[in-house]
PDB file of N, CA and C in Angstrom:
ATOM      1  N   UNK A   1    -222.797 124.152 -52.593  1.00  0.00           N
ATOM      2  CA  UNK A   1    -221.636 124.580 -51.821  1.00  0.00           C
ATOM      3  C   UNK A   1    -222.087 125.487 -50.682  1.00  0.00           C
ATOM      4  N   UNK A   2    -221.550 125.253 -49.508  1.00  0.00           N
ATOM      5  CA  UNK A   2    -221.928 125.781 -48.787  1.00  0.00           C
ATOM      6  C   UNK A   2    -221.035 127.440 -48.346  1.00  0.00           C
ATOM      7  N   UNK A   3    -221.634 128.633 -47.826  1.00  0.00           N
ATOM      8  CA  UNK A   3    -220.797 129.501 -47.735  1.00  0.00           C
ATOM      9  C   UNK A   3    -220.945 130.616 -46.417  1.00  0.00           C
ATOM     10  N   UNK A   4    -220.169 130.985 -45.698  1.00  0.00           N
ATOM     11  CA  UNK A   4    -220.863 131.906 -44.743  1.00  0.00           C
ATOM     12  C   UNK A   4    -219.776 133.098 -44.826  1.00  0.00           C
ATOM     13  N   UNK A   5    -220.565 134.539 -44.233  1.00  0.00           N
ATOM     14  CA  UNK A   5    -219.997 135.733 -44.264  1.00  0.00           C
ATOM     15  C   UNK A   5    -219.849 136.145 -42.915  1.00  0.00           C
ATOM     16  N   UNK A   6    -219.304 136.479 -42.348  1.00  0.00           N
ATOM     17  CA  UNK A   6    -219.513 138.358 -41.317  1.00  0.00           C
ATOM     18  C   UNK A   6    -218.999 139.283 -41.782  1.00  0.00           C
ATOM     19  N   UNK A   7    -220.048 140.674 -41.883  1.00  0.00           N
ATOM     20  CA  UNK A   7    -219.632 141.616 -42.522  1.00  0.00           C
ATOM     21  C   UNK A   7    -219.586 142.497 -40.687  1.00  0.00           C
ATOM     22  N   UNK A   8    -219.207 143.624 -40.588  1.00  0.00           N
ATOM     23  CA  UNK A   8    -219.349 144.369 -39.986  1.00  0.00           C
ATOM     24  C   UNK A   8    -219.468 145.854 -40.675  1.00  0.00           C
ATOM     25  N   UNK A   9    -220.832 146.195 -40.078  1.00  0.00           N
ATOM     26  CA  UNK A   9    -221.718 147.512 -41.080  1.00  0.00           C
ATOM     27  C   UNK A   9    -222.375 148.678 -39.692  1.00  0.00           C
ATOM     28  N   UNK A  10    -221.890 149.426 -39.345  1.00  0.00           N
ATOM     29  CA  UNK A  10    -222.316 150.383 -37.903  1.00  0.00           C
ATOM     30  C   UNK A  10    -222.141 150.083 -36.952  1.00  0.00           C
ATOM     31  N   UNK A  11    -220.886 149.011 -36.429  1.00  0.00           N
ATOM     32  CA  UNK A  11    -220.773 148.645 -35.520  1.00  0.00           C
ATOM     33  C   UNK A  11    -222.185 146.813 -35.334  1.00  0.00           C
ATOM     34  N   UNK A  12    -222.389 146.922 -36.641  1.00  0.00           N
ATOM     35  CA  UNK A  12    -223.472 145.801 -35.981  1.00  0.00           C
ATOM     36  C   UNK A  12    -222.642 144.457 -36.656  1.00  0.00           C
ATOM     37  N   UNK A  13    -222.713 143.087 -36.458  1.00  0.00           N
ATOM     38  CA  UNK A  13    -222.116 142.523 -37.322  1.00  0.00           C
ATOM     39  C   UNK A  13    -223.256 141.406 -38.238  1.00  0.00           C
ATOM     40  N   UNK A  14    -222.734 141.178 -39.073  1.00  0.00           N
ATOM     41  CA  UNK A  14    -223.844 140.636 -40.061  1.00  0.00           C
ATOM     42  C   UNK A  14    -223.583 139.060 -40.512  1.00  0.00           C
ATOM     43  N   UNK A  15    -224.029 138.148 -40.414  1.00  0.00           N
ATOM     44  CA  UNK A  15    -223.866 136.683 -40.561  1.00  0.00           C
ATOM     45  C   UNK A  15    -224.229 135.810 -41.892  1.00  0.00           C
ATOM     46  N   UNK A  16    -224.227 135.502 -42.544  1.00  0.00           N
ATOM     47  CA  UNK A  16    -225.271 135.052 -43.360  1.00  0.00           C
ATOM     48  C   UNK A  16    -224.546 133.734 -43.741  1.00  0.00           C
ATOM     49  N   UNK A  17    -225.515 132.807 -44.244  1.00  0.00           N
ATOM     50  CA  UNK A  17    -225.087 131.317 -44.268  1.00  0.00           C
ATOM     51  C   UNK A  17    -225.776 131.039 -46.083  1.00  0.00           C
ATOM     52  N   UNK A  18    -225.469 130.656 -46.480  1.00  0.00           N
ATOM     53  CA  UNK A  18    -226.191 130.468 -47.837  1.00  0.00           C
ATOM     54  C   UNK A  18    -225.743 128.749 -48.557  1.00  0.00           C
ATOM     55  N   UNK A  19    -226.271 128.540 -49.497  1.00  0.00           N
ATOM     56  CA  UNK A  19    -226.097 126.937 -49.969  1.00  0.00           C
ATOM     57  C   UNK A  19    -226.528 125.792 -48.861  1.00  0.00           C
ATOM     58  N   UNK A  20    -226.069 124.503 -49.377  1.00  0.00           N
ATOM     59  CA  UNK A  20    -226.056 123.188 -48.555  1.00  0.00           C
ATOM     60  C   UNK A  20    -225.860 123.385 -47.315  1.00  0.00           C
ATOM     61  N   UNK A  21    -226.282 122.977 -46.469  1.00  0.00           N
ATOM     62  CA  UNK A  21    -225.951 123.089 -44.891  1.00  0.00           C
ATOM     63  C   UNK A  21    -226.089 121.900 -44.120  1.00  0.00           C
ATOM     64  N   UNK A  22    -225.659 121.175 -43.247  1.00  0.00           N
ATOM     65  CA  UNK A  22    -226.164 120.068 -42.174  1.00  0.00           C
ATOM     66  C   UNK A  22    -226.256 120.637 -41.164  1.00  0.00           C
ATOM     67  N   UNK A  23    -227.544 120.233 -40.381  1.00  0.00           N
ATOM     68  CA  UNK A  23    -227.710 121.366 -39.202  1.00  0.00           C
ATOM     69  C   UNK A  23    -226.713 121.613 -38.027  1.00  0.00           C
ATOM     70  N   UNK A  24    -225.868 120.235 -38.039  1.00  0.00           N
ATOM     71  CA  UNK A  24    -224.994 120.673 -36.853  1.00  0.00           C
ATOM     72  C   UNK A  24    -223.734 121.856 -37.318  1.00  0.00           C
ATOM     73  N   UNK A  25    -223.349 121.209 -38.245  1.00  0.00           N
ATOM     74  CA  UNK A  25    -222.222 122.557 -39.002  1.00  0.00           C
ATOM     75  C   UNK A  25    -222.960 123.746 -39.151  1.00  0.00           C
ATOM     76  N   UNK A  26    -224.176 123.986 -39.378  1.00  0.00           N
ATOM     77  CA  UNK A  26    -224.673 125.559 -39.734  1.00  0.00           C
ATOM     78  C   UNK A  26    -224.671 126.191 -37.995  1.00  0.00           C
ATOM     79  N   UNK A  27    -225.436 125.250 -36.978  1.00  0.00           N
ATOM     80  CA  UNK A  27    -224.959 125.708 -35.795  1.00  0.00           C
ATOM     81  C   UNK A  27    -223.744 125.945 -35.491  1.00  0.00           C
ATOM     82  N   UNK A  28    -222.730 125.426 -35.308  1.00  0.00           N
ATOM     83  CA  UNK A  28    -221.457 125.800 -35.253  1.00  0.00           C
ATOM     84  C   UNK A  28    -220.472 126.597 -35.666  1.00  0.00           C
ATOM     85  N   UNK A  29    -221.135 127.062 -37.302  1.00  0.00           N
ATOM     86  CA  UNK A  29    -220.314 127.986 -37.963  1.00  0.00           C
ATOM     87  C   UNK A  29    -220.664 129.163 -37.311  1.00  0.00           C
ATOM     88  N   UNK A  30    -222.438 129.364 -37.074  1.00  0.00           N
ATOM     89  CA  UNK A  30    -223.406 130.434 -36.424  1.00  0.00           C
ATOM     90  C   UNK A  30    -222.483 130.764 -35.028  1.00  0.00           C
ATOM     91  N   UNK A  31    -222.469 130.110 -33.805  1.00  0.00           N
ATOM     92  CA  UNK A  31    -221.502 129.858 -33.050  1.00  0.00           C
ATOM     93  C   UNK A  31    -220.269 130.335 -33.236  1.00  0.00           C
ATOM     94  N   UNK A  32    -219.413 130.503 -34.094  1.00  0.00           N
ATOM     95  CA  UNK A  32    -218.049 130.406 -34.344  1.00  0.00           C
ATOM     96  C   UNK A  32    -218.203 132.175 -34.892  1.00  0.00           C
ATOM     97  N   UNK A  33    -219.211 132.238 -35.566  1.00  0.00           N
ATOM     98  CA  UNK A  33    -219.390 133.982 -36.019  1.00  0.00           C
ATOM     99  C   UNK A  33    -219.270 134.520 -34.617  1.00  0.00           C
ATOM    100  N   UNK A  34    -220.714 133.987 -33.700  1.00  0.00           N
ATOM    101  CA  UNK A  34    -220.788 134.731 -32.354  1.00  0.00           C
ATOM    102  C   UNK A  34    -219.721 135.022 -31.142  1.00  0.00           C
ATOM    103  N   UNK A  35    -219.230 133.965 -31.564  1.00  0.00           N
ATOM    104  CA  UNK A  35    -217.852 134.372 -30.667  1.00  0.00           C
ATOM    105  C   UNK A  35    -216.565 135.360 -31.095  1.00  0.00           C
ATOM    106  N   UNK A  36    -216.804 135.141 -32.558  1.00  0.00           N
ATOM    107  CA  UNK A  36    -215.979 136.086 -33.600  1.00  0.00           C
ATOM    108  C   UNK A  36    -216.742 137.453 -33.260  1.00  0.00           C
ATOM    109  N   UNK A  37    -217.801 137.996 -33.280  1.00  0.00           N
ATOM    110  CA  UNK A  37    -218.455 139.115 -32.820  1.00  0.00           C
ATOM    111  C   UNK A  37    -217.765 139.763 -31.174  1.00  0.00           C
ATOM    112  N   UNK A  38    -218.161 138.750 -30.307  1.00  0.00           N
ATOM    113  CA  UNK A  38    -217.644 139.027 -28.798  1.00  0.00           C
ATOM    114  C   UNK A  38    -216.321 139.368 -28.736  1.00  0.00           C
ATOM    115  N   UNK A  39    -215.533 138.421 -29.581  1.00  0.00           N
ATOM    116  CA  UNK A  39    -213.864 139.446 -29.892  1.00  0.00           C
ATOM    117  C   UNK A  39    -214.410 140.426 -30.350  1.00  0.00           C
ATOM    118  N   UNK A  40    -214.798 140.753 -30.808  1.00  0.00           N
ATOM    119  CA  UNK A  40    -214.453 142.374 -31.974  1.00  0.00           C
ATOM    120  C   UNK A  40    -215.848 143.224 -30.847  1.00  0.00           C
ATOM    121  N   UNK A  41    -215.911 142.961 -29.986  1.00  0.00           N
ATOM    122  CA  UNK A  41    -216.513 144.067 -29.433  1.00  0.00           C
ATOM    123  C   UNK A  41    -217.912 144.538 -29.520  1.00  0.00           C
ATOM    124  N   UNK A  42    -218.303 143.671 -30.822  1.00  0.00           N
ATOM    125  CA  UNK A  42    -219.889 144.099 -31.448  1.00  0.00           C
ATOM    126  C   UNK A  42    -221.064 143.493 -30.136  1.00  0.00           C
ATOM    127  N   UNK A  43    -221.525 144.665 -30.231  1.00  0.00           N
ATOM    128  CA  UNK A  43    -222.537 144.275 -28.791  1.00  0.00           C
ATOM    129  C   UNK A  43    -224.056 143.705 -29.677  1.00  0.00           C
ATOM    130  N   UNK A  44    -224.572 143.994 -30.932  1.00  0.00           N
ATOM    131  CA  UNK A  44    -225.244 143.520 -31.533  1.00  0.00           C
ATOM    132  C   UNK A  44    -224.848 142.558 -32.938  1.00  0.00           C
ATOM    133  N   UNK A  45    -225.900 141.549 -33.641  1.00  0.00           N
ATOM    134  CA  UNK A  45    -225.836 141.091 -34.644  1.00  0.00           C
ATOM    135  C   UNK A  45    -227.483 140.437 -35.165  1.00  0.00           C
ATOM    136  N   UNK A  46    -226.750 140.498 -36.581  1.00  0.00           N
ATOM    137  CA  UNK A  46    -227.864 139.727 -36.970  1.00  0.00           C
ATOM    138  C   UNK A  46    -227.671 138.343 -38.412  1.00  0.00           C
ATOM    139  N   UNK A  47    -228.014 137.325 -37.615  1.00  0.00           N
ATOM    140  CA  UNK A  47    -227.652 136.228 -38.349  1.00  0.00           C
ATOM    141  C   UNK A  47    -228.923 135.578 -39.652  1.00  0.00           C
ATOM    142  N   UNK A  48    -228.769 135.830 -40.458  1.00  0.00           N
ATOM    143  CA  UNK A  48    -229.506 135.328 -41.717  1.00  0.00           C
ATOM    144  C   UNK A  48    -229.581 134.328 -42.426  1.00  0.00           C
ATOM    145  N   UNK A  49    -230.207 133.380 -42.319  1.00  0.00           N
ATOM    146  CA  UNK A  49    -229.880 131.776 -42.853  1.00  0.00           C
ATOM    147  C   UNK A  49    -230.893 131.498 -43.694  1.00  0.00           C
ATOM    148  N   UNK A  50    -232.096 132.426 -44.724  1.00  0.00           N
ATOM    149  CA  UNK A  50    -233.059 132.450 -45.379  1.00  0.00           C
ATOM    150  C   UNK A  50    -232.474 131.717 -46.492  1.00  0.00           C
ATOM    151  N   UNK A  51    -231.531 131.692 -46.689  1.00  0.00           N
ATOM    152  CA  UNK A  51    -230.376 131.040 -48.180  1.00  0.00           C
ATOM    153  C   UNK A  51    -229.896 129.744 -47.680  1.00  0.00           C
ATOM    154  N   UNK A  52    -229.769 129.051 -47.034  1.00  0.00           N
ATOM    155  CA  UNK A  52    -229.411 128.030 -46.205  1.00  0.00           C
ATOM    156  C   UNK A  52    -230.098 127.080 -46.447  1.00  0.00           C
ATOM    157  N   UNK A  53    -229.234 125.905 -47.065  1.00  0.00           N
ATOM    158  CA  UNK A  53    -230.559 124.624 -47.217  1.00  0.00           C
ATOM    159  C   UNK A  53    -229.565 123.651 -47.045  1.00  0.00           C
ATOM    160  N   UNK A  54    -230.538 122.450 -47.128  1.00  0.00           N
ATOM    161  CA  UNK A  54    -230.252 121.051 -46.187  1.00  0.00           C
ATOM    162  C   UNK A  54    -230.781 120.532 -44.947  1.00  0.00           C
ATOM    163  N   UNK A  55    -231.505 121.181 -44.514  1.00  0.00           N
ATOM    164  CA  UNK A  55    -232.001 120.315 -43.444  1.00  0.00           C
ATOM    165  C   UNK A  55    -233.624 121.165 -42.884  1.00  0.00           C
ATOM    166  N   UNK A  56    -234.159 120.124 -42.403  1.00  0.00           N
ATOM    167  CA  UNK A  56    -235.548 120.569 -41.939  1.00  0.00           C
ATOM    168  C   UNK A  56    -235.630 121.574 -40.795  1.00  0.00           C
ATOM    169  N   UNK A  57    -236.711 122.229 -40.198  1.00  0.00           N
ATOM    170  CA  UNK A  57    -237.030 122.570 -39.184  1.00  0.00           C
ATOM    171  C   UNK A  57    -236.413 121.443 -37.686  1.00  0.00           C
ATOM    172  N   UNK A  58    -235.157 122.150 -37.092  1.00  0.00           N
ATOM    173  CA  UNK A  58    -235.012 121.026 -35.893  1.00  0.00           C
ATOM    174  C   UNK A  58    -236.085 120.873 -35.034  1.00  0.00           C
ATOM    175  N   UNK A  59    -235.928 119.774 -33.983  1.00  0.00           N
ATOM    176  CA  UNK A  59    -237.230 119.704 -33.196  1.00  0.00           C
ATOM    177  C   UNK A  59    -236.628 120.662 -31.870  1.00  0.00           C
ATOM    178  N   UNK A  60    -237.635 120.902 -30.947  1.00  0.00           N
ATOM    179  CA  UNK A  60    -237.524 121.665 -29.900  1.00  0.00           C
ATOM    180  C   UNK A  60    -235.888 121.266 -29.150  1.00  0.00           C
ATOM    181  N   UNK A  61    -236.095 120.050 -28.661  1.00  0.00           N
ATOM    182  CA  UNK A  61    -234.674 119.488 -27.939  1.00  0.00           C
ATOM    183  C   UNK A  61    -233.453 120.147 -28.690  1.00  0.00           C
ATOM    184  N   UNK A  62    -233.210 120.241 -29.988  1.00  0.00           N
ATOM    185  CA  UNK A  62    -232.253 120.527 -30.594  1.00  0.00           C
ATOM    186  C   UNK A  62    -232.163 122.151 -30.810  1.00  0.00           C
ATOM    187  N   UNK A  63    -233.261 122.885 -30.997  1.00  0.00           N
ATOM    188  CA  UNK A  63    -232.857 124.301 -30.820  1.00  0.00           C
ATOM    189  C   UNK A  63    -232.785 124.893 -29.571  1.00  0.00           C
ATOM    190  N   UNK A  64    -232.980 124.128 -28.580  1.00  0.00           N
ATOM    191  CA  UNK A  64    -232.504 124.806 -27.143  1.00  0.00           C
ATOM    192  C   UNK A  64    -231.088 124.463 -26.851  1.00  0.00           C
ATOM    193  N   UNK A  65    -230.845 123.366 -27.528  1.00  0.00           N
ATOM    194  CA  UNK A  65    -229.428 123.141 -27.462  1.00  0.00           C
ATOM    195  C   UNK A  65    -228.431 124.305 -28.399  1.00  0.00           C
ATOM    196  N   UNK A  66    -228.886 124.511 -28.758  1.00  0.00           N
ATOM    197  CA  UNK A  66    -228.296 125.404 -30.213  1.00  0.00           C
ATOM    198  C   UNK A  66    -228.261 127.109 -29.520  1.00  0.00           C
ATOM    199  N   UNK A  67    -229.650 127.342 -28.987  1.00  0.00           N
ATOM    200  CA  UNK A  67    -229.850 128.657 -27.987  1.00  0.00           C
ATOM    201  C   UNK A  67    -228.634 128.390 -27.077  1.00  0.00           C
ATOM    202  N   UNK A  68    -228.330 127.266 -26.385  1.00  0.00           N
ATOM    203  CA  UNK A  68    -227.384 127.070 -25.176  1.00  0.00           C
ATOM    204  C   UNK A  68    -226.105 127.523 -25.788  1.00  0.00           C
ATOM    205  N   UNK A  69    -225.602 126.882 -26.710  1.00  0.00           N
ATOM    206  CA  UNK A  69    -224.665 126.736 -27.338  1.00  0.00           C
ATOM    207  C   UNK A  69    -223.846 128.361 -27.998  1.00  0.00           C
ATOM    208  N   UNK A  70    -224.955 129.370 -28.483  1.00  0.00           N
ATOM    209  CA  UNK A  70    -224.819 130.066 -28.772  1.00  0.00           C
ATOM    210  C   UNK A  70    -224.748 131.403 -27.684  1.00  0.00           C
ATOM    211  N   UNK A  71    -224.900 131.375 -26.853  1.00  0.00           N
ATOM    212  CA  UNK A  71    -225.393 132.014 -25.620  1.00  0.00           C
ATOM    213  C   UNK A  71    -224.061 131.929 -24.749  1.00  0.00           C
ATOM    214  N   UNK A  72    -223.656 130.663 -24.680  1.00  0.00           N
ATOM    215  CA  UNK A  72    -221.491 130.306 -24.360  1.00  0.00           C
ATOM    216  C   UNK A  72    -220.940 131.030 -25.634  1.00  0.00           C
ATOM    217  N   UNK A  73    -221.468 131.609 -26.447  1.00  0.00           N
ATOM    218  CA  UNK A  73    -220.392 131.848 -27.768  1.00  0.00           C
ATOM    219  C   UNK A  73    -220.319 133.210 -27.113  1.00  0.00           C
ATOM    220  N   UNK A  74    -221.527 133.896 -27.187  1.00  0.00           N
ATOM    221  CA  UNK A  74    -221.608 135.307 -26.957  1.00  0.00           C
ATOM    222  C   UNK A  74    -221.131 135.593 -25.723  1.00  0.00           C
ATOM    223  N   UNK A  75    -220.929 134.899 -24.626  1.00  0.00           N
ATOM    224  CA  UNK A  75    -220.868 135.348 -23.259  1.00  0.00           C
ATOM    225  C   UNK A  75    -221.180 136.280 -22.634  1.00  0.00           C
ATOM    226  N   UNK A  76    -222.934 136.086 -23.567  1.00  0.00           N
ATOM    227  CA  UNK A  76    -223.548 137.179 -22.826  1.00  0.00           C
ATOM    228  C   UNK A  76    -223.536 138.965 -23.224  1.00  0.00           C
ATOM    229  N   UNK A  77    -222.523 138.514 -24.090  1.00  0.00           N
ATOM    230  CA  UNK A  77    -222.263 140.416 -24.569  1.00  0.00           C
ATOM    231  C   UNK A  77    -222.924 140.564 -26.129  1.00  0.00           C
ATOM    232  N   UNK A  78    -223.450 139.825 -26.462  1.00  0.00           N
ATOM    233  CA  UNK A  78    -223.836 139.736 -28.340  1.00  0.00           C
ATOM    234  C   UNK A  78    -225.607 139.905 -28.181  1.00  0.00           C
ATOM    235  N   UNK A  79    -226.027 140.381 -28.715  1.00  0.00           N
ATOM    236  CA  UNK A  79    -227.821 140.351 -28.974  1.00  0.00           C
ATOM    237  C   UNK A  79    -227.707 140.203 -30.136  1.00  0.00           C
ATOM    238  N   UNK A  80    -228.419 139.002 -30.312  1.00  0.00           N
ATOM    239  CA  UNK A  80    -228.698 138.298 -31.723  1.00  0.00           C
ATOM    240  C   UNK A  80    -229.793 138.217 -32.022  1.00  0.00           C
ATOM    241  N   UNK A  81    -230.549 138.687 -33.434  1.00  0.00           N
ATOM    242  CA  UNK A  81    -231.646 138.831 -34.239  1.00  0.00           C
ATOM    243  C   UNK A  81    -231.416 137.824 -35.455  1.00  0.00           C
ATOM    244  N   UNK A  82    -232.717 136.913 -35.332  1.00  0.00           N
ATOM    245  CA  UNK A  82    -232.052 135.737 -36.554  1.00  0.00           C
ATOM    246  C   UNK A  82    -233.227 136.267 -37.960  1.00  0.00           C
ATOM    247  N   UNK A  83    -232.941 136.171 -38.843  1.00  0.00           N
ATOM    248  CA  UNK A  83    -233.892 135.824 -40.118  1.00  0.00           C
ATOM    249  C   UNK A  83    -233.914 134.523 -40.358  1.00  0.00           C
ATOM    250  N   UNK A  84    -234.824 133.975 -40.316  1.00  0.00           N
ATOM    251  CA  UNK A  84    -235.070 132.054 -40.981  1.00  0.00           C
ATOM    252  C   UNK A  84    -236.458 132.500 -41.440  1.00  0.00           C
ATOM    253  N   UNK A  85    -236.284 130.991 -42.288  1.00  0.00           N
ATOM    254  CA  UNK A  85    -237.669 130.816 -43.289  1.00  0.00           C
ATOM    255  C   UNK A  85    -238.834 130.566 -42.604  1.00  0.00           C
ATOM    256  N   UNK A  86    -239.966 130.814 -42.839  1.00  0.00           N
ATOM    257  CA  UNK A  86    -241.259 130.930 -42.103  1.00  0.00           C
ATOM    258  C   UNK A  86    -241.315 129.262 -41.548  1.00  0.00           C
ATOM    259  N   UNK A  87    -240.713 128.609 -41.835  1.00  0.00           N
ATOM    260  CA  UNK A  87    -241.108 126.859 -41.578  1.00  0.00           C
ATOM    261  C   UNK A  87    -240.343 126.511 -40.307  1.00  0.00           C
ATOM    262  N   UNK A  88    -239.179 127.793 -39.750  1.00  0.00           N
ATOM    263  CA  UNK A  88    -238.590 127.282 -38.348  1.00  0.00           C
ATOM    264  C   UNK A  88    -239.148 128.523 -37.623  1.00  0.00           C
ATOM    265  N   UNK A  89    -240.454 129.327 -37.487  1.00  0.00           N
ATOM    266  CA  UNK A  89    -240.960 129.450 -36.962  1.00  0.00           C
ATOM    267  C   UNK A  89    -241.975 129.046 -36.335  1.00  0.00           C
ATOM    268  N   UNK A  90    -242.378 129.283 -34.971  1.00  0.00           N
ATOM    269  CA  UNK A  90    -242.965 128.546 -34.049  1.00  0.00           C
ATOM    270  C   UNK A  90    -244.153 129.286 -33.724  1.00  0.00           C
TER     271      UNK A  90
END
């Protein structure tokens, strides 16, 4: 089952994604937090998807799309710090 949070803790807001995931829905929910952040004013966050399973490391084409995507969520007012598993690092 899949599940996601935002907490808000010092003004920062907190994301986390845990269970089954398909990569386009985990982008989108991620997305849907960040814009939920930009309402509420939070100028920082940090999104955590270490619990998150279902799908592999995307390829390059697809996480710049995902950077794009997320970047229209924030409009620019959100700084986002991600945690992922050592295997979608580059």
């Amino acid at each position: 089952m899949s599940q996601s949070s935002l907490e808000v803790m010092d003004g920062i807001g907190r994301f986390r994604l845990s269970g089954a995931w398909r990569f386009p829905q985990a982008v989108q929910a991620i997305g849907a937090a960040i814009a939920k952040a930009d309402q509420l004013g939070l100028a920082r966050m940090l999104i955590v998807t270490t619990e998150a399973t279902g799908f592999d490391p995307p390829p390059m084409a697809d996480r710049r799309a995902m950077v794009r995507e997320w970047s229209q969520a924030s409009m620019g007012h959100v700084a986002i710090a991600m945690v992922v598993p050592p295997a979608f690092i580059d």
